[in-house]
C-alpha atoms as a PDB file:
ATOM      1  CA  UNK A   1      52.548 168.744 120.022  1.00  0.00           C
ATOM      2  CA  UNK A   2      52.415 167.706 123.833  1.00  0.00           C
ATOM      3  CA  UNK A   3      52.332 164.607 124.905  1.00  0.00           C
ATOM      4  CA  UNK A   4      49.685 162.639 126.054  1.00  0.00           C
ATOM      5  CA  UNK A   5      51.038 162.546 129.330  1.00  0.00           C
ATOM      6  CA  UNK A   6      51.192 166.374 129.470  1.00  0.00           C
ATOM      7  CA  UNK A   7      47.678 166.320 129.109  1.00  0.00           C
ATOM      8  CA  UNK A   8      46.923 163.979 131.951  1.00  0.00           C
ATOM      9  CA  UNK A   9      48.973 166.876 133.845  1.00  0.00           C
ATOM     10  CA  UNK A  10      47.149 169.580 132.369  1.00  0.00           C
ATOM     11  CA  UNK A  11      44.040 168.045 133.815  1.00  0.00           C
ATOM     12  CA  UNK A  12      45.414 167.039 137.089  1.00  0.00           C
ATOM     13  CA  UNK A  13      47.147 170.731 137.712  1.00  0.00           C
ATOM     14  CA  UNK A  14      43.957 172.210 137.091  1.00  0.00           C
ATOM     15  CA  UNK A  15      41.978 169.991 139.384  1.00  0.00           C
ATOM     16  CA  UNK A  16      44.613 171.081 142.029  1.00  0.00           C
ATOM     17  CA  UNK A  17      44.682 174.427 141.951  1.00  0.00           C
ATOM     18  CA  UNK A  18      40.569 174.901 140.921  1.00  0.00           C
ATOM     19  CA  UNK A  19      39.946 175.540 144.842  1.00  0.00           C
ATOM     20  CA  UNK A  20      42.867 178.172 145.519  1.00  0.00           C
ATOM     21  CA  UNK A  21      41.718 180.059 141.841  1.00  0.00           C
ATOM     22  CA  UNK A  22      38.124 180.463 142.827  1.00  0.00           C
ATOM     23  CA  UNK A  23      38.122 181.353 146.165  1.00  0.00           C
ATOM     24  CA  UNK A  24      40.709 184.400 144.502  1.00  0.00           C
ATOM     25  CA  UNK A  25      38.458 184.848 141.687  1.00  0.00           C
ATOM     26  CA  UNK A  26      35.260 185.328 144.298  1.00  0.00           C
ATOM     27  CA  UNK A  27      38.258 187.869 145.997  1.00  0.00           C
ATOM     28  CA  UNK A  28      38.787 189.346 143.001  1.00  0.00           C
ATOM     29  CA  UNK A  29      35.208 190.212 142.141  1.00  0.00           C
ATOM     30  CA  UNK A  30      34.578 191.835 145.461  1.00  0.00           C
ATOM     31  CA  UNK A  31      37.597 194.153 145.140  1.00  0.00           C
ATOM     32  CA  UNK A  32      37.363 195.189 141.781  1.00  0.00           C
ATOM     33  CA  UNK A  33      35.168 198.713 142.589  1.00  0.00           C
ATOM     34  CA  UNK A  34      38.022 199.326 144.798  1.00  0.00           C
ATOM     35  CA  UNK A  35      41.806 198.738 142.586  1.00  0.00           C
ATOM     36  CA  UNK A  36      40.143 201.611 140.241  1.00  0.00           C
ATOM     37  CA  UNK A  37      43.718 203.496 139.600  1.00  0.00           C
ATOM     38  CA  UNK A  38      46.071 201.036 138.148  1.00  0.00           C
ATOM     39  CA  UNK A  39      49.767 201.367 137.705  1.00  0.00           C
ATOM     40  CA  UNK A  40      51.139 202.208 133.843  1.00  0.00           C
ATOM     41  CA  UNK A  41      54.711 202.079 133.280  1.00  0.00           C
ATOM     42  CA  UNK A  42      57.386 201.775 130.721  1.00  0.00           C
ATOM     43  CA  UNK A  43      60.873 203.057 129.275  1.00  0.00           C
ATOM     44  CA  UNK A  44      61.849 206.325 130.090  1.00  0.00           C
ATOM     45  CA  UNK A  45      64.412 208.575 127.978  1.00  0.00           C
ATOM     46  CA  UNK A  46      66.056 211.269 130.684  1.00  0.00           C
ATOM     47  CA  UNK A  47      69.086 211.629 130.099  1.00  0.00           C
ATOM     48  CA  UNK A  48      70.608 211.143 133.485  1.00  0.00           C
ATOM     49  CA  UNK A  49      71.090 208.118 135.682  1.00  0.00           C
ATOM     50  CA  UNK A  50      69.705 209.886 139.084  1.00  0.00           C
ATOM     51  CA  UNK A  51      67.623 208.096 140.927  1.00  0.00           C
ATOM     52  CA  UNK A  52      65.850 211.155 141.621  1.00  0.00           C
ATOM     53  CA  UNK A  53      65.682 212.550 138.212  1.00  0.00           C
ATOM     54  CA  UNK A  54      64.603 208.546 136.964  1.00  0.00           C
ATOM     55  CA  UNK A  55      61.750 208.787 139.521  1.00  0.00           C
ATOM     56  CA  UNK A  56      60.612 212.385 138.213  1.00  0.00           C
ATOM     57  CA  UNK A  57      60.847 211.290 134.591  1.00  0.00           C
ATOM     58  CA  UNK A  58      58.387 208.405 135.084  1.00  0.00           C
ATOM     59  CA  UNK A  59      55.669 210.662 136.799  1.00  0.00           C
ATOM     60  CA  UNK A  60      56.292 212.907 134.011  1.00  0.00           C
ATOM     61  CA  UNK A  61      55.158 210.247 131.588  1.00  0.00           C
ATOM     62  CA  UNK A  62      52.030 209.314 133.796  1.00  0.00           C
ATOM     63  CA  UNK A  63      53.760 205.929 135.529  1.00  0.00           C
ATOM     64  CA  UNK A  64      53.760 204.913 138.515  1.00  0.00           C
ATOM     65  CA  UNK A  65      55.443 201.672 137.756  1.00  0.00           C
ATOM     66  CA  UNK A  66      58.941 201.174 136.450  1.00  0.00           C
ATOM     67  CA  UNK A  67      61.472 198.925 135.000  1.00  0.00           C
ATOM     68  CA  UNK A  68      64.892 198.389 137.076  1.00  0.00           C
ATOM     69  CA  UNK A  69      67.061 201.091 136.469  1.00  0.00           C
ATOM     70  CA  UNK A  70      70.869 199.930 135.594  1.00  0.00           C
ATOM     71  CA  UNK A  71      72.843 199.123 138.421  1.00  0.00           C
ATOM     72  CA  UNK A  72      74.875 196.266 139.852  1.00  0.00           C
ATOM     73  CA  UNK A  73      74.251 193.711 142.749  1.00  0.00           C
ATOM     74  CA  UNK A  74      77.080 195.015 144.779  1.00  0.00           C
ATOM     75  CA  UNK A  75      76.385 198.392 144.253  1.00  0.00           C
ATOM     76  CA  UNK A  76      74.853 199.074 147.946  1.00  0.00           C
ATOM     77  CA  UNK A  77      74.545 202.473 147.947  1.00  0.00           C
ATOM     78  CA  UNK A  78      72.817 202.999 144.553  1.00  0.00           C
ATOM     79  CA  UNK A  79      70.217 200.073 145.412  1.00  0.00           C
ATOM     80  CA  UNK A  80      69.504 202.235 148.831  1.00  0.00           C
ATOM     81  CA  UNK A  81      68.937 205.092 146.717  1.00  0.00           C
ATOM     82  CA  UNK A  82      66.714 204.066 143.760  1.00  0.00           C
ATOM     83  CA  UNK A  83      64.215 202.462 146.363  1.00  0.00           C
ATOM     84  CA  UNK A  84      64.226 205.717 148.645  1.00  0.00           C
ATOM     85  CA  UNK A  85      63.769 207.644 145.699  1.00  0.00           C
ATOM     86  CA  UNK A  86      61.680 205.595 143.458  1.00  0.00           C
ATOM     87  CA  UNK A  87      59.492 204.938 146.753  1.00  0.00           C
ATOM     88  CA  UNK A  88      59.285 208.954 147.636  1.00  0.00           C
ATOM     89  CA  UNK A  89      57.318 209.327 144.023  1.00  0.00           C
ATOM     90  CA  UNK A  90      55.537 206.232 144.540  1.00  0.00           C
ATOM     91  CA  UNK A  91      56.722 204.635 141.439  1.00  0.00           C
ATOM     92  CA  UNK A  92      57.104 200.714 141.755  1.00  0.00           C
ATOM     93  CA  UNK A  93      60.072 198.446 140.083  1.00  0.00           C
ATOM     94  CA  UNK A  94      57.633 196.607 138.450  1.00  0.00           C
ATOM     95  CA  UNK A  95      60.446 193.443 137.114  1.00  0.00           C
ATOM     96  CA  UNK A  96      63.843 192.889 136.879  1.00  0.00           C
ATOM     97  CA  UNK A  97      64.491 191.510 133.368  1.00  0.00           C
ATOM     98  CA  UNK A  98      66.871 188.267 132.629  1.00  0.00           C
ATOM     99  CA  UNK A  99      66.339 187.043 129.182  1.00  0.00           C
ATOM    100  CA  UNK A 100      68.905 183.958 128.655  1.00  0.00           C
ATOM    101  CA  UNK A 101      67.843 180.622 127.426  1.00  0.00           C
ATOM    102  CA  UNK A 102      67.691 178.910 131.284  1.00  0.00           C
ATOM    103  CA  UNK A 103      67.318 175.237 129.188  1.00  0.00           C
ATOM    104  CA  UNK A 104      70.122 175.502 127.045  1.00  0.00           C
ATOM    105  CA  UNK A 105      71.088 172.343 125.888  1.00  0.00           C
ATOM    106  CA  UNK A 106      74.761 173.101 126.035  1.00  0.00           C
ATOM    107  CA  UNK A 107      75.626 172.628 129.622  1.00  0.00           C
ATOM    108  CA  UNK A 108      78.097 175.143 129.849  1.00  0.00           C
ATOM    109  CA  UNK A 109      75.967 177.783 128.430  1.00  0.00           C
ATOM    110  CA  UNK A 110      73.083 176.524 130.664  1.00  0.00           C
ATOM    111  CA  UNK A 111      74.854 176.816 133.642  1.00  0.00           C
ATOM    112  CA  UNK A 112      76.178 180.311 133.122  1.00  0.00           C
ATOM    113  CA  UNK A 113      72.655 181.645 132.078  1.00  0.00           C
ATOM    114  CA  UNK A 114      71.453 179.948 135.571  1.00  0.00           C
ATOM    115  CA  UNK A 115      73.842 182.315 137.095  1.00  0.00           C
ATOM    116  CA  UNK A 116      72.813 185.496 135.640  1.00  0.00           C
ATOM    117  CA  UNK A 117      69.372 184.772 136.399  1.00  0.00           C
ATOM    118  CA  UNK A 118      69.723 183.769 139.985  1.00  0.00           C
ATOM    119  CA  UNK A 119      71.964 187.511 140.152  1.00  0.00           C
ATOM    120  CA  UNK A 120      68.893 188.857 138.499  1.00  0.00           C
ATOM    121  CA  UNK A 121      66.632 187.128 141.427  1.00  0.00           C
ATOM    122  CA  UNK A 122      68.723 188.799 144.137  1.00  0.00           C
ATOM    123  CA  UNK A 123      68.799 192.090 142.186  1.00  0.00           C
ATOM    124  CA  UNK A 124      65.332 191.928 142.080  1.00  0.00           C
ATOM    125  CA  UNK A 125      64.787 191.118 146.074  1.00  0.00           C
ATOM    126  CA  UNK A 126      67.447 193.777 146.904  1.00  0.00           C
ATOM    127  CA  UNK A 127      65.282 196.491 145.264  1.00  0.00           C
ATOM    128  CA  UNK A 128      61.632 195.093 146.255  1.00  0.00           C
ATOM    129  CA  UNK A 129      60.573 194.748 142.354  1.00  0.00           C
ATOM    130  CA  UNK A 130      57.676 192.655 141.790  1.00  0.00           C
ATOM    131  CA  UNK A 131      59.105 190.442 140.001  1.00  0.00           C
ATOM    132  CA  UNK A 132      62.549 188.640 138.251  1.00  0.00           C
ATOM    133  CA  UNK A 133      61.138 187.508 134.721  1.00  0.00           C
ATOM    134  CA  UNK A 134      62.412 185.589 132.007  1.00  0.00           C
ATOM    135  CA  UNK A 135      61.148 183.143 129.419  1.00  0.00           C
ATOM    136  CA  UNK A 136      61.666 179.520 129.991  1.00  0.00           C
ATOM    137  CA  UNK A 137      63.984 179.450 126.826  1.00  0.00           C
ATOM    138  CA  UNK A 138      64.269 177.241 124.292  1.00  0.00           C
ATOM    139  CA  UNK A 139      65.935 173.948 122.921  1.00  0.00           C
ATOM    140  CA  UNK A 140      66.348 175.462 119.711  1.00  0.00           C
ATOM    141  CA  UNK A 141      70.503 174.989 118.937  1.00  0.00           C
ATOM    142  CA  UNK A 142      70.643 178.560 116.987  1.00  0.00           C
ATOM    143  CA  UNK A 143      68.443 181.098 118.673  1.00  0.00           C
ATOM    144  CA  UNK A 144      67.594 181.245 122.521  1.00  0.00           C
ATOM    145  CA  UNK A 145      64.554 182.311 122.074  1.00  0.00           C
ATOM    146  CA  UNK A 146      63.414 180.606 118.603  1.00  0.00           C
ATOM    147  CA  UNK A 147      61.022 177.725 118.541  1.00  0.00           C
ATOM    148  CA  UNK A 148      61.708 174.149 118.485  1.00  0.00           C
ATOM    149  CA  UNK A 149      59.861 171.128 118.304  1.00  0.00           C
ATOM    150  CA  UNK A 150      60.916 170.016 121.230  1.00  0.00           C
ATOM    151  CA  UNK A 151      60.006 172.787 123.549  1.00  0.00           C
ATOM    152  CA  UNK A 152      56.289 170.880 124.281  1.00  0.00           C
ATOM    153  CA  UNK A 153      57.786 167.725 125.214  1.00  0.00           C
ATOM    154  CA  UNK A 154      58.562 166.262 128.783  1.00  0.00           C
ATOM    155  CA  UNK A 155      61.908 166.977 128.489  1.00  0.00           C
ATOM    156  CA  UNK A 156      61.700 170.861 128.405  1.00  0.00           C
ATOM    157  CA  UNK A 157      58.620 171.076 131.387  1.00  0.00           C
ATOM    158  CA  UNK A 158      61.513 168.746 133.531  1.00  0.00           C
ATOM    159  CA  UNK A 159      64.306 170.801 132.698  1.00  0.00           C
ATOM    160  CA  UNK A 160      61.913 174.374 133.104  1.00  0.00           C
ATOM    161  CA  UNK A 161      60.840 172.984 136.589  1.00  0.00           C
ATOM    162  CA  UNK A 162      64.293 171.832 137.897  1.00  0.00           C
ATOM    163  CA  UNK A 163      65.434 175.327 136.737  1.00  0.00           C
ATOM    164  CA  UNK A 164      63.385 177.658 138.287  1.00  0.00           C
ATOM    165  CA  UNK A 165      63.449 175.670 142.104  1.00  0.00           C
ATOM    166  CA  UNK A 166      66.863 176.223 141.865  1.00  0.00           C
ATOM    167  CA  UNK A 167      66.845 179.813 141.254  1.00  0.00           C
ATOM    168  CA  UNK A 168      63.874 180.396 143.758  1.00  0.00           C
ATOM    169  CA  UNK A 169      66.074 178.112 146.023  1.00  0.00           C
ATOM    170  CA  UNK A 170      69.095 179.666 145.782  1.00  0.00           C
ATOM    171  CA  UNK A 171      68.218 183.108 146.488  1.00  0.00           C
ATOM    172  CA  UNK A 172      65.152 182.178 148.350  1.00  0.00           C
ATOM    173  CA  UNK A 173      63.121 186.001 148.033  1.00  0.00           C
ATOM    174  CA  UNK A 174      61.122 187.526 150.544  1.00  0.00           C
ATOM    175  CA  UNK A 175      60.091 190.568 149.078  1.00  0.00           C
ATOM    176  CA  UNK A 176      60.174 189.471 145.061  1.00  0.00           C
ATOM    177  CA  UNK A 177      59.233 186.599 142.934  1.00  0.00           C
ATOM    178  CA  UNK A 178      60.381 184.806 140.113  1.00  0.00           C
ATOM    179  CA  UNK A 179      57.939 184.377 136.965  1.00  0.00           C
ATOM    180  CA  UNK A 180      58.019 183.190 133.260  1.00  0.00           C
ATOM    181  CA  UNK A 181      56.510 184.692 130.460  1.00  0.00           C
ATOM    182  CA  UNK A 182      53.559 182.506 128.725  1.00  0.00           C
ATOM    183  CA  UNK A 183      54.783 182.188 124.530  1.00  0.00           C
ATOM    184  CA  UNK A 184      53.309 181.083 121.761  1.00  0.00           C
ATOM    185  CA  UNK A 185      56.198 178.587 121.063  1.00  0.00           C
ATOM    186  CA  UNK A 186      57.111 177.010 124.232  1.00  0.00           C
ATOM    187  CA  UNK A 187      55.705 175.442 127.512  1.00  0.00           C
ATOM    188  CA  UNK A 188      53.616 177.178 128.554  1.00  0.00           C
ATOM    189  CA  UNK A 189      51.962 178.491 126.068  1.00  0.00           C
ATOM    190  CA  UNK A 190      48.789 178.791 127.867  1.00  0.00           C
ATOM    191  CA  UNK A 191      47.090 179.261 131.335  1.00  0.00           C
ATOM    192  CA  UNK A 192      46.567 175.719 131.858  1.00  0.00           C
ATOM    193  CA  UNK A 193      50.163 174.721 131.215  1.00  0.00           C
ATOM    194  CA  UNK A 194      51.210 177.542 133.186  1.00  0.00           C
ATOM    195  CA  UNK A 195      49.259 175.394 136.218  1.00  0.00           C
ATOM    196  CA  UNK A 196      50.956 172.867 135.328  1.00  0.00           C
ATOM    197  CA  UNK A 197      53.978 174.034 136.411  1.00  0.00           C
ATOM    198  CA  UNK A 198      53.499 176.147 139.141  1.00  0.00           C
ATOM    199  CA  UNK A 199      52.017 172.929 140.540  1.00  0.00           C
ATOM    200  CA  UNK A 200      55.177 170.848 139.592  1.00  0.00           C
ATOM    201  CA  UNK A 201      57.822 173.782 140.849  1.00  0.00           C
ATOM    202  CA  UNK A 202      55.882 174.212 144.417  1.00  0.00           C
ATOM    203  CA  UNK A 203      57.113 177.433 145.425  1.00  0.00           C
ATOM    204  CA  UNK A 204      55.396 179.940 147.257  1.00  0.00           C
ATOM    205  CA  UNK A 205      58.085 182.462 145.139  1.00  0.00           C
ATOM    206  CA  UNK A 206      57.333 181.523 141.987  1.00  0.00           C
ATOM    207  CA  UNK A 207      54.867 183.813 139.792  1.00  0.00           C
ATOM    208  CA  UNK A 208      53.242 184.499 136.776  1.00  0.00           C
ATOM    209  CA  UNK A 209      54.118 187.292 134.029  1.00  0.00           C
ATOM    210  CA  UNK A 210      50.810 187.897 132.173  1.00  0.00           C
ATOM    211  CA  UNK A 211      51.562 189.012 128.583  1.00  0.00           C
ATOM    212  CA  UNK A 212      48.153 188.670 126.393  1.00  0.00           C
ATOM    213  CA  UNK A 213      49.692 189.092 123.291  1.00  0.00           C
ATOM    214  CA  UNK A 214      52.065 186.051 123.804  1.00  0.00           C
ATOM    215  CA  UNK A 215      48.574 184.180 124.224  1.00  0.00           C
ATOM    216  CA  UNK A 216      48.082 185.323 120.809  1.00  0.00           C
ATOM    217  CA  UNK A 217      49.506 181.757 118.499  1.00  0.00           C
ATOM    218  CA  UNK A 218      46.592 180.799 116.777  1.00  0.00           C
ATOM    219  CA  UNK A 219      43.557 182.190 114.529  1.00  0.00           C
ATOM    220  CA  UNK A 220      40.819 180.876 117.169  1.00  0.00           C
ATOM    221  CA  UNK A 221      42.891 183.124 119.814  1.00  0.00           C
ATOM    222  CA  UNK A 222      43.304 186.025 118.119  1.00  0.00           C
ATOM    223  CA  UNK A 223      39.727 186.411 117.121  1.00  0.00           C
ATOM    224  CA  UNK A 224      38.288 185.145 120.419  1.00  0.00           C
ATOM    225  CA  UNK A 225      40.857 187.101 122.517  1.00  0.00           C
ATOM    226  CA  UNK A 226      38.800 188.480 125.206  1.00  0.00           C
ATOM    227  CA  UNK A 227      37.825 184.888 125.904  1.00  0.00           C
ATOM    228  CA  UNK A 228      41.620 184.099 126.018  1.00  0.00           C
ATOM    229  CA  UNK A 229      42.352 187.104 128.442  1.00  0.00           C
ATOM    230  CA  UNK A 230      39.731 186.098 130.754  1.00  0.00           C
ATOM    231  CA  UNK A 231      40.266 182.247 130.830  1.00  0.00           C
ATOM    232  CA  UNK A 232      44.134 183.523 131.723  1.00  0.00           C
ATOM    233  CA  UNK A 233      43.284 185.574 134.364  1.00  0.00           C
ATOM    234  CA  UNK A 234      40.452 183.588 135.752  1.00  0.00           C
ATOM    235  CA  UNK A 235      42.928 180.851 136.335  1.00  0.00           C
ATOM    236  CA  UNK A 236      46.327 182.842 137.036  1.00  0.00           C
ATOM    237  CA  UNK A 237      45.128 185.805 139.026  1.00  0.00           C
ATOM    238  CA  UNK A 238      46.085 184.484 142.231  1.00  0.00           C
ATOM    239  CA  UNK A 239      49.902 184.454 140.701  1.00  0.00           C
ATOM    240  CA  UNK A 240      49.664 187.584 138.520  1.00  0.00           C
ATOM    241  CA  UNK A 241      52.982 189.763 139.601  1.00  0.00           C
ATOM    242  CA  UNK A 242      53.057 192.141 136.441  1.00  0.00           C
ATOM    243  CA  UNK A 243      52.065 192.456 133.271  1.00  0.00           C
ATOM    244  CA  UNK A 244      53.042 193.609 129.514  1.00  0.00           C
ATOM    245  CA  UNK A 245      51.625 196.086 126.970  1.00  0.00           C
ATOM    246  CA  UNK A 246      51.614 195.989 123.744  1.00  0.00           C
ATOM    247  CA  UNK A 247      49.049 195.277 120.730  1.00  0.00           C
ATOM    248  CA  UNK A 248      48.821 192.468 118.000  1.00  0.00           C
ATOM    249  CA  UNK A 249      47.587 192.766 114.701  1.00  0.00           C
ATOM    250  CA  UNK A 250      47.740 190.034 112.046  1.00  0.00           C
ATOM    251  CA  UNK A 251      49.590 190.335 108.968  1.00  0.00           C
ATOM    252  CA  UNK A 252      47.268 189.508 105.385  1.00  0.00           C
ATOM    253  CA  UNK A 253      49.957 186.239 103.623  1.00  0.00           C
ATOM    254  CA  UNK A 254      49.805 182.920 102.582  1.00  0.00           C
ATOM    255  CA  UNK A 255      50.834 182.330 105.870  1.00  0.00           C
ATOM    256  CA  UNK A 256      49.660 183.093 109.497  1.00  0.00           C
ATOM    257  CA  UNK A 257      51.594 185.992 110.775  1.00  0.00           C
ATOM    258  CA  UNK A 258      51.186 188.018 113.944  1.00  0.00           C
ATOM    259  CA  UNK A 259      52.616 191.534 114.337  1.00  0.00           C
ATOM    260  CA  UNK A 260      53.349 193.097 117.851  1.00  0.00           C
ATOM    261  CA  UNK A 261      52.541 197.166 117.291  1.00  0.00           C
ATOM    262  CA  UNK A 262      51.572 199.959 119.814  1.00  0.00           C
ATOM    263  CA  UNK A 263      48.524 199.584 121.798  1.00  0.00           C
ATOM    264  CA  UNK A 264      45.677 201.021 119.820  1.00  0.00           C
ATOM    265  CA  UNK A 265      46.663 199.923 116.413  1.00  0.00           C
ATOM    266  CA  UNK A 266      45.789 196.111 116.434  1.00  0.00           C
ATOM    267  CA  UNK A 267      42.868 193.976 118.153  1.00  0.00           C
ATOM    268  CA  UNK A 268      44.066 192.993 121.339  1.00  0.00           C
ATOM    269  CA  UNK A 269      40.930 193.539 123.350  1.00  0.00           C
ATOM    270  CA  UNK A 270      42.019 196.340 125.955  1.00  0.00           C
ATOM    271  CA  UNK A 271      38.624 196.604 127.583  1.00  0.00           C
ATOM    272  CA  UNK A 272      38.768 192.934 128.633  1.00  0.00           C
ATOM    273  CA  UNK A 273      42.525 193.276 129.521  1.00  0.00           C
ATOM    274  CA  UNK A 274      41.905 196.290 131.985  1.00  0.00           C
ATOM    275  CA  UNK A 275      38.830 195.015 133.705  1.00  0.00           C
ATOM    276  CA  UNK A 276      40.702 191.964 134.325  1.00  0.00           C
ATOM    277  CA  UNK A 277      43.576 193.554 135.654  1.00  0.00           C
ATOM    278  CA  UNK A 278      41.251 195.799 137.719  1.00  0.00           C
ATOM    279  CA  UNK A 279      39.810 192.604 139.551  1.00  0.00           C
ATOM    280  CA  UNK A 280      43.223 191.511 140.724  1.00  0.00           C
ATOM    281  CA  UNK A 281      43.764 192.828 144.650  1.00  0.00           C
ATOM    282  CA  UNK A 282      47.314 194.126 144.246  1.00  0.00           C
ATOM    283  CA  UNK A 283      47.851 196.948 141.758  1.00  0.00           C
ATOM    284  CA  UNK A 284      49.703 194.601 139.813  1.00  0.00           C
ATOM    285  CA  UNK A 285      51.877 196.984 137.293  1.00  0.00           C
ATOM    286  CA  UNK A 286      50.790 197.099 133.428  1.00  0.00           C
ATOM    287  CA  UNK A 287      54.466 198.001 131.309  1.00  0.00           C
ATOM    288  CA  UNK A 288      54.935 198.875 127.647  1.00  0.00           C
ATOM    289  CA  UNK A 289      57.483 197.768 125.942  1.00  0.00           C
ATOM    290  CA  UNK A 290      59.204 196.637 122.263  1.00  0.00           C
ATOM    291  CA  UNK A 291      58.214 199.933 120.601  1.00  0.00           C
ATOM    292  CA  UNK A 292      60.304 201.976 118.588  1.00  0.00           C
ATOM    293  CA  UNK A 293      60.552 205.828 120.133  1.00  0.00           C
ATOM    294  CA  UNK A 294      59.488 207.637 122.652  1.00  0.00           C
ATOM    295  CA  UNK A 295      56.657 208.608 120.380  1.00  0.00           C
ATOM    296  CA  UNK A 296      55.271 205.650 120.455  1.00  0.00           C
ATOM    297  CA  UNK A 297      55.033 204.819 123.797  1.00  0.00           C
ATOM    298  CA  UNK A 298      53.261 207.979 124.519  1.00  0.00           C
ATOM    299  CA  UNK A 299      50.563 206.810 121.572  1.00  0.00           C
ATOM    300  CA  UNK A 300      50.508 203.366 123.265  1.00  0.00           C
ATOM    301  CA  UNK A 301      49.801 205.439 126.512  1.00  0.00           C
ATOM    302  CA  UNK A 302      47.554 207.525 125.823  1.00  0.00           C
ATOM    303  CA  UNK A 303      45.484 204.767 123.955  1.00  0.00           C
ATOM    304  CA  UNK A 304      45.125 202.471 127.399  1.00  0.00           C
ATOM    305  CA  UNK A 305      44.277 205.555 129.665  1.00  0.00           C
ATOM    306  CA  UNK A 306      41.473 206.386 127.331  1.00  0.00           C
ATOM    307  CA  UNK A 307      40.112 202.854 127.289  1.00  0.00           C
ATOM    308  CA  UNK A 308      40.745 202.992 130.898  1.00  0.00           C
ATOM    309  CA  UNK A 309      39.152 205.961 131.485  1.00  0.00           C
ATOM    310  CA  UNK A 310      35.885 204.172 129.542  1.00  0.00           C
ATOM    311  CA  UNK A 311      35.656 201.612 132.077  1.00  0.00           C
ATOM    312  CA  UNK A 312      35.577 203.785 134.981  1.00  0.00           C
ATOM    313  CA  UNK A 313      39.407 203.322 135.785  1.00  0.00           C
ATOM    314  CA  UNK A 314      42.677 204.866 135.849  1.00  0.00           C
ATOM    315  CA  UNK A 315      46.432 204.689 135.871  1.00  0.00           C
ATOM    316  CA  UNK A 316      46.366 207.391 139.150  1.00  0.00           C
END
């Protein structure tokens, strides 16, 4: 559990920050009638690695938001190619994934994961994406991404907000930003932890990844989850660079057990989700991912454009 001290900063963060969030909020509100055609986007399965063909495939599908094609940082002339191309369809690079454990607690793995994500960072700025993204990690000695005691305690929230200044610092973006995902099993696991450390990082650069299934840890959440998507974006939408799509269901057991599964199929509140992301002034990108076939991403699609197209909205 966090400590009591992580409270006190819980409660100081959100004091901070209450001005900035709702003079956005009141912002927010007065644009929503106009960010009417949001931007869907997800995996893609042509089989070619043209930039041109890439582009065509997501428009294909319906996107207008993508995830970084493959290429390397010192590949110049690919880079100049996927943005001219990816721009000419009007299909954003919506994040550049880097998901390494950034808090390892062995310092030579640490400091080789810092690496690749700060590469990631500049990959990310050289192609204009919205944002780099990764999860804070984990202290957990045997998965990177498995949960740990630990991973609430002052220790972590140090080591997560001594990480990502350095990153931010060492590439110092322009164009791109550098967010976290929110998880049910490490800081932050919810919107006012998140405060809590964009107020302790202090970067202009550094962003939030809104994922409202990860918000999903606890019965109270699950069944109150339009509450918990509001409350998130109420209080992160000024930092919102993208967002993920996907649905959770829970799992009948002796034990609670939450199931990620396409959009549609579970009771994450998509209403709430959309409207929310609606009120935000960019046309901050919504992406599918972790489902199993092409198939499924086209049920998953179909599913939020027709809850989309209820609320008087669309994915353009």
């Amino acid at each position: 559990m966090p400590s009591r001290s992580i409270s006190r900063r819980h409660f100081m963060a959100t004091a901070a920050v209450s001005v900035a969030t709702q003079s956005m909020t009141n912002r927010n509100t007065a644009a929503a009638s106009a960010n009417t055609a949001l931007r869907l986007g997800g995996p893609i399965f042509a089989k070619s690695d043209d930039p041109a063909v890439m582009a065509q495939a997501h428009r294909d599908l319906g996107y207008r938001a993508a995830y970084a094609p493959t290429v390397e940082l010192e590949d110049r002339d690919r880079i100049r190619e996927i943005v001219s191309e990816y721009s000419a369809k009007d299909v954003v690079i919506a994040e550049v994934g880097a998901w390494v454990n950034m808090v390892d607690r062995d310092p030579v793995k640490r400091k080789k994961n810092i690496t690749y994500v700060t590469q990631r960072l500049a990959l990310a700025e050289e192609l204009g994406a919205r944002c780099c993204v990764d999860i804070a990690g984990s202290f957990n000695p045997d998965a990177w991404d498995g949960p740990d005691p630990d991973n609430f305690g002052p220790e972590f929230f140090a080591a997560t907000v001594e990480v990502v200044r350095q990153v931010i610092d060492d590439v110092q973006p322009k164009r791109t930003r550098f967010a976290i995902e929110m998880m049910g099993w490490t800081l932050p696991s919810s919107p006012d932890e998140y405060l809590e450390l964009i107020k302790a990082v202090d970067r202009r650069s550094f962003a939030v990844h809104m994922d409202a299934c990860n918000l999903i840890n606890s019965p109270y959440r699950i069944y109150d989850n339009a509450s918990v998507i509001e409350e998130a974006f109420k209080k992160l939408g000024p930092w919102v660079a993208s967002c993920h799509a996907k649905d959770v269901a829970w799992v009948p057991g002796s034990q609670v057990h939450f199931k990620e599964v396409i959009p549609g199929t579970g009771v994450l509140d998509y209403a709430t989700y959309l409207r929310e992301l609606a009120r935000l002034p960019a046309d901050v990108p919504l992406m599918l991912e972790h489902l199993g076939s092409a198939e499924e991403y086209q049920q998953g699609s179909d599913y939020i454009k027709s809850v989309a197209q209820g609320e008087g909205l669309s994915f353009g």
